[in-house]
C-alpha atoms as a PDB file:
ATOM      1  CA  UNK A   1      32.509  41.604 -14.750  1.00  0.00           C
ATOM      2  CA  UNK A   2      36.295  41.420 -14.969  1.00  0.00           C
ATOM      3  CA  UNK A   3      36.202  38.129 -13.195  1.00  0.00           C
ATOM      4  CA  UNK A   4      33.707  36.491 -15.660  1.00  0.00           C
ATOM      5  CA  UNK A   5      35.404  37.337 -18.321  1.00  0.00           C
ATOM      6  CA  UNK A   6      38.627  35.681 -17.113  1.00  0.00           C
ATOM      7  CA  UNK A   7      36.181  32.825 -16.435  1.00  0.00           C
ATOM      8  CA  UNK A   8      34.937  32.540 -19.961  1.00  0.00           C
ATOM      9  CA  UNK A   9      38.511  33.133 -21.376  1.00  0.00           C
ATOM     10  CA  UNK A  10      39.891  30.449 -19.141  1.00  0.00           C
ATOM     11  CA  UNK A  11      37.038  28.014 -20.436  1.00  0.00           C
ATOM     12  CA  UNK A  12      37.889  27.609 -24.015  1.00  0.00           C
ATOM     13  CA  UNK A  13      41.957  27.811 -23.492  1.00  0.00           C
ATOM     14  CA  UNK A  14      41.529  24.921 -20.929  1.00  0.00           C
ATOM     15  CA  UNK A  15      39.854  22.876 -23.343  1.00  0.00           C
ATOM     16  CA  UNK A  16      41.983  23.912 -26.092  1.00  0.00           C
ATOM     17  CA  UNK A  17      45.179  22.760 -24.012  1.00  0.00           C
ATOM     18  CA  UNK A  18      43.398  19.311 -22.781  1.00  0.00           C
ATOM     19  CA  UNK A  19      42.902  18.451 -26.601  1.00  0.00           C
ATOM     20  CA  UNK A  20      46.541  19.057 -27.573  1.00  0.00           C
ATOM     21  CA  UNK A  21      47.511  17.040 -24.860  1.00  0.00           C
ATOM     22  CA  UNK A  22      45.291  14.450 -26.024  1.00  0.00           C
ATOM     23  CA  UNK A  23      45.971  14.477 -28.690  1.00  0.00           C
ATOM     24  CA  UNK A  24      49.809  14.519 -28.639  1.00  0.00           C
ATOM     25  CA  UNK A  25      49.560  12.027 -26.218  1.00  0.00           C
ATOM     26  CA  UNK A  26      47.723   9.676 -28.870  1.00  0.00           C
ATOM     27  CA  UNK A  27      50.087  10.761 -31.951  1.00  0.00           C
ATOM     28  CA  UNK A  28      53.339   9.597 -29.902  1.00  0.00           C
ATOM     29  CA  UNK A  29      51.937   6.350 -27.416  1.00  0.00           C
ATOM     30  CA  UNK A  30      49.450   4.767 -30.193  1.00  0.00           C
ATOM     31  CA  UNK A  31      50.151   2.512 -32.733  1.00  0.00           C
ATOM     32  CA  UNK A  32      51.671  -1.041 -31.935  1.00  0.00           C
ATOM     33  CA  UNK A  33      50.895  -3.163 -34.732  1.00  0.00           C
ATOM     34  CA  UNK A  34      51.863  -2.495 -38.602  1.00  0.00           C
ATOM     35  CA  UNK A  35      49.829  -4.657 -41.157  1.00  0.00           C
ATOM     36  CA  UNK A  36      52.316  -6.698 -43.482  1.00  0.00           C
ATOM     37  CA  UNK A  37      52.768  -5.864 -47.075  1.00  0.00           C
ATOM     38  CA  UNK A  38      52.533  -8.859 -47.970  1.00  0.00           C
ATOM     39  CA  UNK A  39      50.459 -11.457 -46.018  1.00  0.00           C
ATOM     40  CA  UNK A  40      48.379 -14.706 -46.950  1.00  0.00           C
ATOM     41  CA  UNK A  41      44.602 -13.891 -47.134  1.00  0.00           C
ATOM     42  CA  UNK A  42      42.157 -16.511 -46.502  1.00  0.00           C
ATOM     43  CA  UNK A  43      39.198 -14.512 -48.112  1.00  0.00           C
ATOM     44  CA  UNK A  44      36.731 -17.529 -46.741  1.00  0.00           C
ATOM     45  CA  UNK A  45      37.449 -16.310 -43.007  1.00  0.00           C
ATOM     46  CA  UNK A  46      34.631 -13.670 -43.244  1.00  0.00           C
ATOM     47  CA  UNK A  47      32.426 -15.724 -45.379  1.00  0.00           C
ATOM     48  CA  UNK A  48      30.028 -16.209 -42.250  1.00  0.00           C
ATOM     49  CA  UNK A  49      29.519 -13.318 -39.720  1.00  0.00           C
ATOM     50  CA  UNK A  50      27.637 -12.862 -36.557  1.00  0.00           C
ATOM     51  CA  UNK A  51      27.350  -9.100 -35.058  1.00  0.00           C
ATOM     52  CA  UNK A  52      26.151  -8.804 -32.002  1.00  0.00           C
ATOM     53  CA  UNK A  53      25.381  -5.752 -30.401  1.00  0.00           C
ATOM     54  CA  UNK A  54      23.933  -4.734 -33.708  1.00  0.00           C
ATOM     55  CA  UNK A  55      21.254  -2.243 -32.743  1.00  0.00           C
ATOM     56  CA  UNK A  56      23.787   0.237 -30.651  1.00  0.00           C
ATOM     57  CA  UNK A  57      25.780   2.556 -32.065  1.00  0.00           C
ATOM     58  CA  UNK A  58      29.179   0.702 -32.532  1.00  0.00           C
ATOM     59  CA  UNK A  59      27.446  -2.295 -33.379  1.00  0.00           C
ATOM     60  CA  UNK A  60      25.339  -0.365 -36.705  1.00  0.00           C
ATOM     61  CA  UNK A  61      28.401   0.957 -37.765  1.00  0.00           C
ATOM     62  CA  UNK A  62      30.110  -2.688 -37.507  1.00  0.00           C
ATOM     63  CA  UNK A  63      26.792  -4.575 -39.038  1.00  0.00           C
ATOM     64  CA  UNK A  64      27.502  -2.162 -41.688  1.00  0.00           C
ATOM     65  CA  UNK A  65      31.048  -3.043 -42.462  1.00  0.00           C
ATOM     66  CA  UNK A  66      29.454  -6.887 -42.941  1.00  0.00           C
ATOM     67  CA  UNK A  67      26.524  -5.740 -45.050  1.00  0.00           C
ATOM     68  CA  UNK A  68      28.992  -3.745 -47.366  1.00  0.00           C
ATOM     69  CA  UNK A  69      31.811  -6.225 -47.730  1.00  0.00           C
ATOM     70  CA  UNK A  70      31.138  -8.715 -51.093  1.00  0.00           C
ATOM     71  CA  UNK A  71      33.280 -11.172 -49.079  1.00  0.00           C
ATOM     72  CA  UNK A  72      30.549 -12.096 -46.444  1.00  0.00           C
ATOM     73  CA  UNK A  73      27.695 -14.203 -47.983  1.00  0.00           C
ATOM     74  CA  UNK A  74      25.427 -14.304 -44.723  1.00  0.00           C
ATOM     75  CA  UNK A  75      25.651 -12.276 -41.430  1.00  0.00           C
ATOM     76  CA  UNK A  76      23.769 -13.459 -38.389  1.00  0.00           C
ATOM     77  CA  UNK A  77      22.276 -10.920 -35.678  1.00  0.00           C
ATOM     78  CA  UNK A  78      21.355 -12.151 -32.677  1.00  0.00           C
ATOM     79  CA  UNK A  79      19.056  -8.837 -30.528  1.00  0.00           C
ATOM     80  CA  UNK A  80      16.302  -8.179 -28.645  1.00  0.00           C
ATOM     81  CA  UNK A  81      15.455  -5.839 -30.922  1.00  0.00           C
ATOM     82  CA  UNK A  82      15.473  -5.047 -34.679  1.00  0.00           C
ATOM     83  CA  UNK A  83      16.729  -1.621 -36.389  1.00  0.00           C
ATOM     84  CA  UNK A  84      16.692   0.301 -39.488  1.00  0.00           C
ATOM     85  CA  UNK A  85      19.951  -1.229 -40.681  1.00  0.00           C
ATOM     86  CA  UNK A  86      19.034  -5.102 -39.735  1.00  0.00           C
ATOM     87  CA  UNK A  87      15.372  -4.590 -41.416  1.00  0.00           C
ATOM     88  CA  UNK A  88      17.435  -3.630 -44.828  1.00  0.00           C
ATOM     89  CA  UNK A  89      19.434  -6.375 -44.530  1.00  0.00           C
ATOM     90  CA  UNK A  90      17.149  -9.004 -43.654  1.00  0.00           C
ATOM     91  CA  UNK A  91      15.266  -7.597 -46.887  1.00  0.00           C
ATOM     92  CA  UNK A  92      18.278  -7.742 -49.235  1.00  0.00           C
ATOM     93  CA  UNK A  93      18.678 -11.409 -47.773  1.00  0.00           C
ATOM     94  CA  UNK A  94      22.150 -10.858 -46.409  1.00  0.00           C
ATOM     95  CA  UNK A  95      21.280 -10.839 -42.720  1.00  0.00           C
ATOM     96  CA  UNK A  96      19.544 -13.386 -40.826  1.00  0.00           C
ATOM     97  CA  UNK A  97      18.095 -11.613 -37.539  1.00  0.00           C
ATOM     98  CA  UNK A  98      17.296 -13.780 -34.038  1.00  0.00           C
ATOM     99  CA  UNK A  99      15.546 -12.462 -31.768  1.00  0.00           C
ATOM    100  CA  UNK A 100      17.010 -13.555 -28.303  1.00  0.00           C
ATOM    101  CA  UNK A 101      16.610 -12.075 -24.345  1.00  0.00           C
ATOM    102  CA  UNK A 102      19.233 -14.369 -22.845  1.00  0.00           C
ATOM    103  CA  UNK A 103      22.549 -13.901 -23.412  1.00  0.00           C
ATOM    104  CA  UNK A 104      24.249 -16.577 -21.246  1.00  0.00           C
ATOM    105  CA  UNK A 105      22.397 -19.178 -23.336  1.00  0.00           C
ATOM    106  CA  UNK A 106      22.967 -19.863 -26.417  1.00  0.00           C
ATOM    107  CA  UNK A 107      22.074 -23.668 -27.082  1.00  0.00           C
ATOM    108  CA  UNK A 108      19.267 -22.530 -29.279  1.00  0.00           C
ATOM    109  CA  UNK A 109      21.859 -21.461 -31.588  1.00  0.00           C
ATOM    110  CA  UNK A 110      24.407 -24.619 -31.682  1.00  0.00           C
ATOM    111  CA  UNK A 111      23.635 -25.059 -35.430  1.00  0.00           C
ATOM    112  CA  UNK A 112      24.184 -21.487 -36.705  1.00  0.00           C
ATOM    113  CA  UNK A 113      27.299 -21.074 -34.296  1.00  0.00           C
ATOM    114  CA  UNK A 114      28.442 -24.354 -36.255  1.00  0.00           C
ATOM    115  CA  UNK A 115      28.636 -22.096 -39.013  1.00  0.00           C
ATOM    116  CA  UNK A 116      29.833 -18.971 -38.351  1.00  0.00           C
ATOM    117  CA  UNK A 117      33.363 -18.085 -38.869  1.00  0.00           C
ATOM    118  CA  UNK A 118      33.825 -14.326 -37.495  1.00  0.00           C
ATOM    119  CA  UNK A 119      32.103 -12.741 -34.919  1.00  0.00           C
ATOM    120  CA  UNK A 120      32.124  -8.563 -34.445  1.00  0.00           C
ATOM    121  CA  UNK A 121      31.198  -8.399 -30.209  1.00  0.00           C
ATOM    122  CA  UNK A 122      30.094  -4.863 -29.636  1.00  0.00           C
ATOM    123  CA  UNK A 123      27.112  -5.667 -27.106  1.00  0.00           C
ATOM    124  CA  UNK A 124      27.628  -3.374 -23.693  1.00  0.00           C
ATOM    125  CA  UNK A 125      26.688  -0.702 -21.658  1.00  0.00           C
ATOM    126  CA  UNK A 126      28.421   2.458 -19.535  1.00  0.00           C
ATOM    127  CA  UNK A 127      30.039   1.667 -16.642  1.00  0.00           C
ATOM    128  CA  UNK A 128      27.729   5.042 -15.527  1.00  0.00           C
ATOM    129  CA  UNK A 129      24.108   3.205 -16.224  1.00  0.00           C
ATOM    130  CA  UNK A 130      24.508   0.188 -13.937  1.00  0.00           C
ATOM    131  CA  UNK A 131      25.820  -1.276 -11.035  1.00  0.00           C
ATOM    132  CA  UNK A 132      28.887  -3.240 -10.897  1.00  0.00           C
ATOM    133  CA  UNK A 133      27.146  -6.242 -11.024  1.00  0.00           C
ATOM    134  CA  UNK A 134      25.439  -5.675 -13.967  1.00  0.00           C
ATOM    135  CA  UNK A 135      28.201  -5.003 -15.573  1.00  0.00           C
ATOM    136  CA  UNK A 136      29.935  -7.736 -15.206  1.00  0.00           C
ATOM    137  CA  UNK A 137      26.835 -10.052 -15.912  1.00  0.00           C
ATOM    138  CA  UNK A 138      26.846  -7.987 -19.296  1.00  0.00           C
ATOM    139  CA  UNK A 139      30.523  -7.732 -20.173  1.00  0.00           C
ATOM    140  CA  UNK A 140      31.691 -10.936 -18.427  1.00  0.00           C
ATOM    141  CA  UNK A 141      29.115 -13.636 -18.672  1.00  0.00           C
ATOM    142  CA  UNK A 142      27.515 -12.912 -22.058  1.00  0.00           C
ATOM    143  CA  UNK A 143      30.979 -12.749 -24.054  1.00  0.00           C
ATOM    144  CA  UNK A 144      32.123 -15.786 -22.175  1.00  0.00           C
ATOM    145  CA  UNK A 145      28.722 -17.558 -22.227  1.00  0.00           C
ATOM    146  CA  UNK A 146      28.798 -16.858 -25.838  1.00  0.00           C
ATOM    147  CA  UNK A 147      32.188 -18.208 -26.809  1.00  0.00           C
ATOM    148  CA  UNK A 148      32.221 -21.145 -24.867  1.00  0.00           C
ATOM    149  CA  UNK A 149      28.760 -22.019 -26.937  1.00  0.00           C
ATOM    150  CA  UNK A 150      30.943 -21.057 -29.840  1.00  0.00           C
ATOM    151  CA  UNK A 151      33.409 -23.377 -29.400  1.00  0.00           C
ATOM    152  CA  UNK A 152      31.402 -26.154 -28.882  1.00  0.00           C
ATOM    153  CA  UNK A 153      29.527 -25.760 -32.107  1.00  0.00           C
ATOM    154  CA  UNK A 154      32.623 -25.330 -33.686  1.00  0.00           C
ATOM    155  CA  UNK A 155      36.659 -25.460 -32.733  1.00  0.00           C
ATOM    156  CA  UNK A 156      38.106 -25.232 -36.317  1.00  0.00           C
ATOM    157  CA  UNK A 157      39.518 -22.180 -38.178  1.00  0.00           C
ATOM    158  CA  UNK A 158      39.225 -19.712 -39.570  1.00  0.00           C
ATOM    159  CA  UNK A 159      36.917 -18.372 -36.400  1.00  0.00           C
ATOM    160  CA  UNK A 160      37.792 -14.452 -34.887  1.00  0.00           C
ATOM    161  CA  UNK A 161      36.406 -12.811 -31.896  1.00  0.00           C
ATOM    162  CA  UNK A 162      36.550  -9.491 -32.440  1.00  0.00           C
ATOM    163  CA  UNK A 163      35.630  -7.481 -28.978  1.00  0.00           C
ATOM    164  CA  UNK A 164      35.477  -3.810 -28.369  1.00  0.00           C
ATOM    165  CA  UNK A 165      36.394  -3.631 -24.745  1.00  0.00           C
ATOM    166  CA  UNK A 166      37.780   0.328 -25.424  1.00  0.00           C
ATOM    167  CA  UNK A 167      40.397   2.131 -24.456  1.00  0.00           C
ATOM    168  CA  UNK A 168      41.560   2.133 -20.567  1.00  0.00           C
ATOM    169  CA  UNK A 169      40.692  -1.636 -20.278  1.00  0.00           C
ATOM    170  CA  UNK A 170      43.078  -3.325 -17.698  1.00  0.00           C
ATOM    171  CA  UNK A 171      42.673  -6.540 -16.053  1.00  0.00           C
ATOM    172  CA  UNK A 172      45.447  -4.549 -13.720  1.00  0.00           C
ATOM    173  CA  UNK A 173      43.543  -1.237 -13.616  1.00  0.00           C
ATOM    174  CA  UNK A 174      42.177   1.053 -10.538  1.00  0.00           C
ATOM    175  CA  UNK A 175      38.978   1.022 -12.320  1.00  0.00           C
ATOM    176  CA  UNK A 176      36.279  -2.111 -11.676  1.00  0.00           C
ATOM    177  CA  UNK A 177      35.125  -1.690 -15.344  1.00  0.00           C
ATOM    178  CA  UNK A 178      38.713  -1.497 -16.310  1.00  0.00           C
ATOM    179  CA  UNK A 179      39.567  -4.487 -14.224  1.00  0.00           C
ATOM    180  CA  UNK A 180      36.348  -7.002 -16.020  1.00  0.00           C
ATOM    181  CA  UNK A 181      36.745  -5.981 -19.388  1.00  0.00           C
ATOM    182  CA  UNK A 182      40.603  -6.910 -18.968  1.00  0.00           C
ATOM    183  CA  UNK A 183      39.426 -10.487 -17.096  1.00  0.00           C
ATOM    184  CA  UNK A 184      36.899 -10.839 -19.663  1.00  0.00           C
ATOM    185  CA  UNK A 185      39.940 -10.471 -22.457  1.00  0.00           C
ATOM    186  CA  UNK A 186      42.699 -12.760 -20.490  1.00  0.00           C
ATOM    187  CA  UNK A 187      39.969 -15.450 -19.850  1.00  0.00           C
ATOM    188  CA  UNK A 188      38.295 -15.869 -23.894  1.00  0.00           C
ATOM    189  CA  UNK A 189      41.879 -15.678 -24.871  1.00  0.00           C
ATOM    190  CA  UNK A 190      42.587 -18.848 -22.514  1.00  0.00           C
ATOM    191  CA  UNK A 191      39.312 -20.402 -23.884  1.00  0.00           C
ATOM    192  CA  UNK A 192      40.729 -19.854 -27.120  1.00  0.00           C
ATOM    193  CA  UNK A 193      43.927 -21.610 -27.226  1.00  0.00           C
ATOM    194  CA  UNK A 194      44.529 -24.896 -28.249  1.00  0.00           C
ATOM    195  CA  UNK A 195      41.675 -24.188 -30.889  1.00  0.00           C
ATOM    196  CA  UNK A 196      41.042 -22.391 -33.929  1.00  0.00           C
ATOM    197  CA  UNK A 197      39.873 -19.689 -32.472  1.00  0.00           C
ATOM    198  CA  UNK A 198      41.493 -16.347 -32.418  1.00  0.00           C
ATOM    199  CA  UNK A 199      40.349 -13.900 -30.130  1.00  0.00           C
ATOM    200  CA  UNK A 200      40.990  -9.795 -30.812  1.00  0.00           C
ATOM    201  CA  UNK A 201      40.817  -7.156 -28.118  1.00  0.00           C
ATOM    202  CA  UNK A 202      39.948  -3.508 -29.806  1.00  0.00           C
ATOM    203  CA  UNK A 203      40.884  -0.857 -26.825  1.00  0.00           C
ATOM    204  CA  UNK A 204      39.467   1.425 -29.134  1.00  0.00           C
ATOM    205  CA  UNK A 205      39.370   5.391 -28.411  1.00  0.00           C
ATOM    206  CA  UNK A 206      36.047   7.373 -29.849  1.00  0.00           C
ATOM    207  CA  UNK A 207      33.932   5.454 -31.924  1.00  0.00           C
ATOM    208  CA  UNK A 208      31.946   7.590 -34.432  1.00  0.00           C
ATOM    209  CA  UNK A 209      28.893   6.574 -35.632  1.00  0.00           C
ATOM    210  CA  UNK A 210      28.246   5.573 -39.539  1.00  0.00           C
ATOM    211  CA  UNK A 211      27.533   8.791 -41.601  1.00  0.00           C
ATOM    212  CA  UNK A 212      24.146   8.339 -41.264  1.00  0.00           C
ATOM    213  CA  UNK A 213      23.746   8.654 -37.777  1.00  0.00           C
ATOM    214  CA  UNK A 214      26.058  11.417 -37.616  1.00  0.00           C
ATOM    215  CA  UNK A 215      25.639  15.145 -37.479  1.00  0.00           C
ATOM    216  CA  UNK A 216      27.829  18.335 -37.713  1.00  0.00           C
ATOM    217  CA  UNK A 217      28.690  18.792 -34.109  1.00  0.00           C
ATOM    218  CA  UNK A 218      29.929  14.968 -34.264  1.00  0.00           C
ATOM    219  CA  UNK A 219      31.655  15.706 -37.336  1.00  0.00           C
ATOM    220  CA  UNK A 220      32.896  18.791 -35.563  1.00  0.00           C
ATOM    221  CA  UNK A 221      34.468  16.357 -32.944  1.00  0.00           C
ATOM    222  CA  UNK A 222      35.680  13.754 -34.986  1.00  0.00           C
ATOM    223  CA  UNK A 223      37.486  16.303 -36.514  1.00  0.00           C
ATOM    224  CA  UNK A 224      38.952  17.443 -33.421  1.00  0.00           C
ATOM    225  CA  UNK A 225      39.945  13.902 -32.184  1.00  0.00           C
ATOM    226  CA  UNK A 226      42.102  12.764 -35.967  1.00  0.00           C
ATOM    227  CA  UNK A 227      44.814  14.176 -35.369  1.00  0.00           C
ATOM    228  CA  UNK A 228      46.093  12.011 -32.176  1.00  0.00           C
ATOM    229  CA  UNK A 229      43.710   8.691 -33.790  1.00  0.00           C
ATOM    230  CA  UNK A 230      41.383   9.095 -30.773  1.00  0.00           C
ATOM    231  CA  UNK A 231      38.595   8.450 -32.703  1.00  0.00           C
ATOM    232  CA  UNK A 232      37.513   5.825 -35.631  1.00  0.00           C
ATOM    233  CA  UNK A 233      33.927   5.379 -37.421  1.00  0.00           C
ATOM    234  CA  UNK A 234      32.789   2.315 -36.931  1.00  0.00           C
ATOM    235  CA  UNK A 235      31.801   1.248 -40.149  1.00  0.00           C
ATOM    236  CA  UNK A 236      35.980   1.983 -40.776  1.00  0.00           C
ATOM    237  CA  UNK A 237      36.356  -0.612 -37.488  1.00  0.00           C
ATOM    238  CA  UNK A 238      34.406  -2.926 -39.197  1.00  0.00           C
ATOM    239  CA  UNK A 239      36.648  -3.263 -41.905  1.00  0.00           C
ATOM    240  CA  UNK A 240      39.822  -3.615 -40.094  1.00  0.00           C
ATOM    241  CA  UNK A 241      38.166  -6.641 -38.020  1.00  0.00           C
ATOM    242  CA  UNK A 242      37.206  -8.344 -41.553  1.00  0.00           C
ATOM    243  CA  UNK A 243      40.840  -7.388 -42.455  1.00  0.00           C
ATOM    244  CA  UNK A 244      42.346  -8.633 -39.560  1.00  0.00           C
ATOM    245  CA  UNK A 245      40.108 -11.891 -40.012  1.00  0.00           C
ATOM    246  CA  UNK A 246      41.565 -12.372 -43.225  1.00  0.00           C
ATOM    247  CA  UNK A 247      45.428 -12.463 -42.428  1.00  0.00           C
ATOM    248  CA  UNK A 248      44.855 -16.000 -40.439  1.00  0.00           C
ATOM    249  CA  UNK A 249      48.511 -16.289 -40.075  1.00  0.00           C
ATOM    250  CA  UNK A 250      49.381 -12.544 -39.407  1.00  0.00           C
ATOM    251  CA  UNK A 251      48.004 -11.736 -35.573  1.00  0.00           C
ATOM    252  CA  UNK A 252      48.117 -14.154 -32.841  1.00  0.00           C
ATOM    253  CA  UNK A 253      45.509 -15.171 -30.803  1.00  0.00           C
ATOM    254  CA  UNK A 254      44.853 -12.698 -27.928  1.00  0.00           C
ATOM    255  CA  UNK A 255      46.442  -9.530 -29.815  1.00  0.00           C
ATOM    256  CA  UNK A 256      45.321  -6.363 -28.285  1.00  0.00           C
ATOM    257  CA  UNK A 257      44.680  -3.643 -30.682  1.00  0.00           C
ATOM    258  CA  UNK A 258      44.546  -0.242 -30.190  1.00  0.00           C
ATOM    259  CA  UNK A 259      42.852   2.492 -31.650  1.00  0.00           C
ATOM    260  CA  UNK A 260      45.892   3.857 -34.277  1.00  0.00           C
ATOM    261  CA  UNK A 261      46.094   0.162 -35.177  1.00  0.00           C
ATOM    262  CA  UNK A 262      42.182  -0.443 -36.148  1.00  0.00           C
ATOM    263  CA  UNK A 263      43.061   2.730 -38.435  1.00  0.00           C
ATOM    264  CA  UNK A 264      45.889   1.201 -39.853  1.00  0.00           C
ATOM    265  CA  UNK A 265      44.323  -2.008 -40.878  1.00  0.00           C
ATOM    266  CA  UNK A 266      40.530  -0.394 -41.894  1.00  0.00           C
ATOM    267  CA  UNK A 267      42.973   1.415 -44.614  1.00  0.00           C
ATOM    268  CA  UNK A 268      44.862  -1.664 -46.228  1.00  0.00           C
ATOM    269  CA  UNK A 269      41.145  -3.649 -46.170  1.00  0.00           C
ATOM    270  CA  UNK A 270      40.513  -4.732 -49.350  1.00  0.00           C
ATOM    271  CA  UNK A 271      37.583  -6.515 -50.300  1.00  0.00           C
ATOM    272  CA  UNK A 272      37.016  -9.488 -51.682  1.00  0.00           C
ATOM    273  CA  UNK A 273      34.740 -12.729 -52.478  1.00  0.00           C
END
């Protein structure tokens, strides 16, 4: 008996002390990038948006961001699949869903790609539910498929790729996800140059879903997780990738952006039309 209680002590003071340490170690290492005062704002950058990834729970709370923001006139969805939050926006007339299985071809699409100046890239999968092959097919050839598809329907600014490849990405890393999200960044940033085409990398920590998808024990987390900006709502990502679309002349193409940075810029967005 003396033992398991140890046990059970030891439990919750091991878990305490890991989430101090993360969170210490998120307060003093993130946090590169501080939005400018003052900054020109091309408010037409978001007037066009594509989310894809829309039906997962990164991708809601991003499609959300675009359904709220009076500065986007029309968002396109390309999914397998519809959801609660593309069926109310396809009613309100904002969003314009396409149903699609392949997503290494896109030539179905040249004319709305021709169109569309931001895109918010939040389609993937664990590392943990498939092979490394699949993996890569899904978060190697789909983002790459889809931008070079992009760019030839359309090579002048304002255009942003905005792609949650999380935190830990590498192209350097021990990890094989790690290692192809990193390619994946290095190689649309190449595509992009020489364009107008920006592309954004969000190693992003915990992303929380929108507040109606949540629940207490997620709140309970989330609350956990502020102090060291481990963890950001999505909807709140949304914003700072609308914001960062904005400041054309702020944020060079292939800027990484980490998780205390999407929090910095989500709380300058302003909207706008």
């Amino acid at each position: 008996m003396k033992y398991l209680f140890r046990a059970l002590l030891i439990i919750p003071l091991a878990f305490v002390a890991l989430l101090v340490g993360f969170n210490i170690w998120g307060a003093l290492t993130l946090g590169t990038l501080t939005p400018a005062a003052s900054t020109p704002r091309d408010m037409t950058a978001n007037r066009v948006v594509m989310v894809m990834g829309a039906t997962g729970s990164v991708g809601d709370g991003l499609l959300q961001a675009a359904i709220e923001a009076p500065e986007v006139e029309k968002i396109h969805v390309i999914t397998r699949r519809t959801s609660p939050r593309i069926d109310a926006g396809v009613a309100s007339g904002k969003v314009h869903m396409h149903l699609h299985t392949d997503f290494t071809d896109y030539s179905a699409f040249s004319d709305i790609l021709g169109e569309v100046n931001t895109v918010l890239w939040a389609l993937g999968t664990s590392s943990l539910q498939v092979d490394d092959a699949t993996y890569t097919w899904i978060h190697v050839d789909f983002p790459l498929a889809f931008v070079k598809a992009w760019l030839a329907a359309r090579n002048h600014g304002p255009m942003a790729f905005h792609n949650v490849t999380g935190m830990g990405t590498n192209p350097d890393g021990e990890q094989y996800w790690a290692r192809e999200k990193g390619r994946a960044e290095d190689t649309i940033t190449s595509l992009a140059r020489g364009t107008g085409l920006r592309n954004f990398s969000y190693r992003s920590g915990w992303i929380s879903p929108p507040a109606d998808r949540s629940n207490p024990v997620i709140e309970f987390f989330v609350a956990l997780l502020t102090p060291g900006h481990l963890v950001i709502p999505g909807p709140e990502l949304g914003r700072a990738m609308l914001e960062i679309s904005v400041r054309t002349q702020e944020l060079p193409n292939g800027t990484v952006i980490d998780n205390a940075d999407s929090i910095a810029y989500a709380k300058v967005y302003r909207p706008g039309s």
